[in-house]
C-alpha atoms as a PDB file:
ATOM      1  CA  UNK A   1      14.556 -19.292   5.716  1.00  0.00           C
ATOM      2  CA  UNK A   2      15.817 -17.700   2.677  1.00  0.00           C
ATOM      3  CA  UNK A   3      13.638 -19.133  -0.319  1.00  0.00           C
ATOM      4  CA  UNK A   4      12.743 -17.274  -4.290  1.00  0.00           C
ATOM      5  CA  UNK A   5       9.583 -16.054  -5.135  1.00  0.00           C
ATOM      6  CA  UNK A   6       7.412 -14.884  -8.975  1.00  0.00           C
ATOM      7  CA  UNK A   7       6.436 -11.970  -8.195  1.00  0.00           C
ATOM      8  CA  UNK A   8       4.294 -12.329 -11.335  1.00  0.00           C
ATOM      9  CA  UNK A   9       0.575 -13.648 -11.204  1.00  0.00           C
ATOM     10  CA  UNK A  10       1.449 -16.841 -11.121  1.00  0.00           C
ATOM     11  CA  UNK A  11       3.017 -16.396  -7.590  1.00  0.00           C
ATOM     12  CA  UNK A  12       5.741 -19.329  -7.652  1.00  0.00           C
ATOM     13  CA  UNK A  13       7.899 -20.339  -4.830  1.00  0.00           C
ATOM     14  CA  UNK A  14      10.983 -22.086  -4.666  1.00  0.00           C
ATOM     15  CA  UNK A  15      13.778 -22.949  -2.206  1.00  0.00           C
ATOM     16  CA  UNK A  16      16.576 -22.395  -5.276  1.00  0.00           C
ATOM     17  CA  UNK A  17      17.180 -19.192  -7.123  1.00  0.00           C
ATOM     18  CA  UNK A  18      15.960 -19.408 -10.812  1.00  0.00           C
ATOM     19  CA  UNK A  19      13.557 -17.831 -13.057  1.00  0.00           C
ATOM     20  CA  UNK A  20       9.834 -18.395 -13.580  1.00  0.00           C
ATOM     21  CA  UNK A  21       9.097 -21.401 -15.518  1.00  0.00           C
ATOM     22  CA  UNK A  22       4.782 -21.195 -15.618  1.00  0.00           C
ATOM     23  CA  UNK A  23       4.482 -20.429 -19.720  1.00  0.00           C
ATOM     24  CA  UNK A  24       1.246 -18.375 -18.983  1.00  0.00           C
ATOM     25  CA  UNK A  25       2.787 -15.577 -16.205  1.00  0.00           C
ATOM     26  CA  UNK A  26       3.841 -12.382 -17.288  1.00  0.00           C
ATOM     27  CA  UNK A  27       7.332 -12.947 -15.585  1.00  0.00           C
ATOM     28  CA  UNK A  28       7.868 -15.727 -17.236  1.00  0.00           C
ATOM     29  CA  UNK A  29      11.808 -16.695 -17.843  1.00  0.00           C
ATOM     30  CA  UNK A  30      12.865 -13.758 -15.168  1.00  0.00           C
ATOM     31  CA  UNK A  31      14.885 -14.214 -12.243  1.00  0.00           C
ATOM     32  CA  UNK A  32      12.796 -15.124  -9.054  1.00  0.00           C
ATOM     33  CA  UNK A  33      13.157 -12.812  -6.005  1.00  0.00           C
ATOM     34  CA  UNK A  34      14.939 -13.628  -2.715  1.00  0.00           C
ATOM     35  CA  UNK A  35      12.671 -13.623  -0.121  1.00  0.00           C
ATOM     36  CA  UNK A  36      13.149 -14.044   3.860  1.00  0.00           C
ATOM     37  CA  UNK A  37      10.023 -14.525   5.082  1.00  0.00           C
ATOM     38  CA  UNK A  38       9.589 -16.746   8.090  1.00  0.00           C
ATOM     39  CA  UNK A  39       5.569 -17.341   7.509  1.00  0.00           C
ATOM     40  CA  UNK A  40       5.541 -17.858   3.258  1.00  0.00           C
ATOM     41  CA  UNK A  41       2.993 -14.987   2.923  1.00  0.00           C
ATOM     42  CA  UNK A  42       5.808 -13.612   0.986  1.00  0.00           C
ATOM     43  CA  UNK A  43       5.748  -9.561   2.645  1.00  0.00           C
ATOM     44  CA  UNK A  44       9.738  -9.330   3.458  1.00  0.00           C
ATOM     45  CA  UNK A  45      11.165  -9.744  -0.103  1.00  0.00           C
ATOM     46  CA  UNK A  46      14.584  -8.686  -0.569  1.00  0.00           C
ATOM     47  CA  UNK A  47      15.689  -5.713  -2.329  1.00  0.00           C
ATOM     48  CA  UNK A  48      17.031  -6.195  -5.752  1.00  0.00           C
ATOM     49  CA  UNK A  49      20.206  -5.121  -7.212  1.00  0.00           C
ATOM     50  CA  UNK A  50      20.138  -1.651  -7.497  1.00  0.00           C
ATOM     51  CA  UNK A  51      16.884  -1.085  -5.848  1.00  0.00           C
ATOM     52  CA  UNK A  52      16.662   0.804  -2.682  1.00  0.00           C
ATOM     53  CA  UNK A  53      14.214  -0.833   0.576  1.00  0.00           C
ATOM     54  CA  UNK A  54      10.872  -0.403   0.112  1.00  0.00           C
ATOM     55  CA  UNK A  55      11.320   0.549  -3.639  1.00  0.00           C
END
């Protein structure tokens, strides 16, 4: 199930795209990444725009 990850140290999750809201992560106010993992440990995140896979 397709579901949005921080991939800052705070290490949010959420089932709607959006940016980070925790005011003491790095990544705060970015976008959160897709992810597809079926198991939440988070290792299948999408590729974003303009990256390459496993970039």
């Amino acid at each position: 199930m397709q579901h949005y990850i921080c991939t800052g140290e705070c290490h949010g999750e959420s089932s709607n795209p959006g940016v980070c809201q925790v005011e003491d992560c790095k990544k705060e106010g970015e976008p959160l990444t897709p992810c597809n993992c079926p198991d939440s440990t988070h290792h299948n995140p999408a590729p974003q725009e303009g990256e390459k896979d496993g970039e």
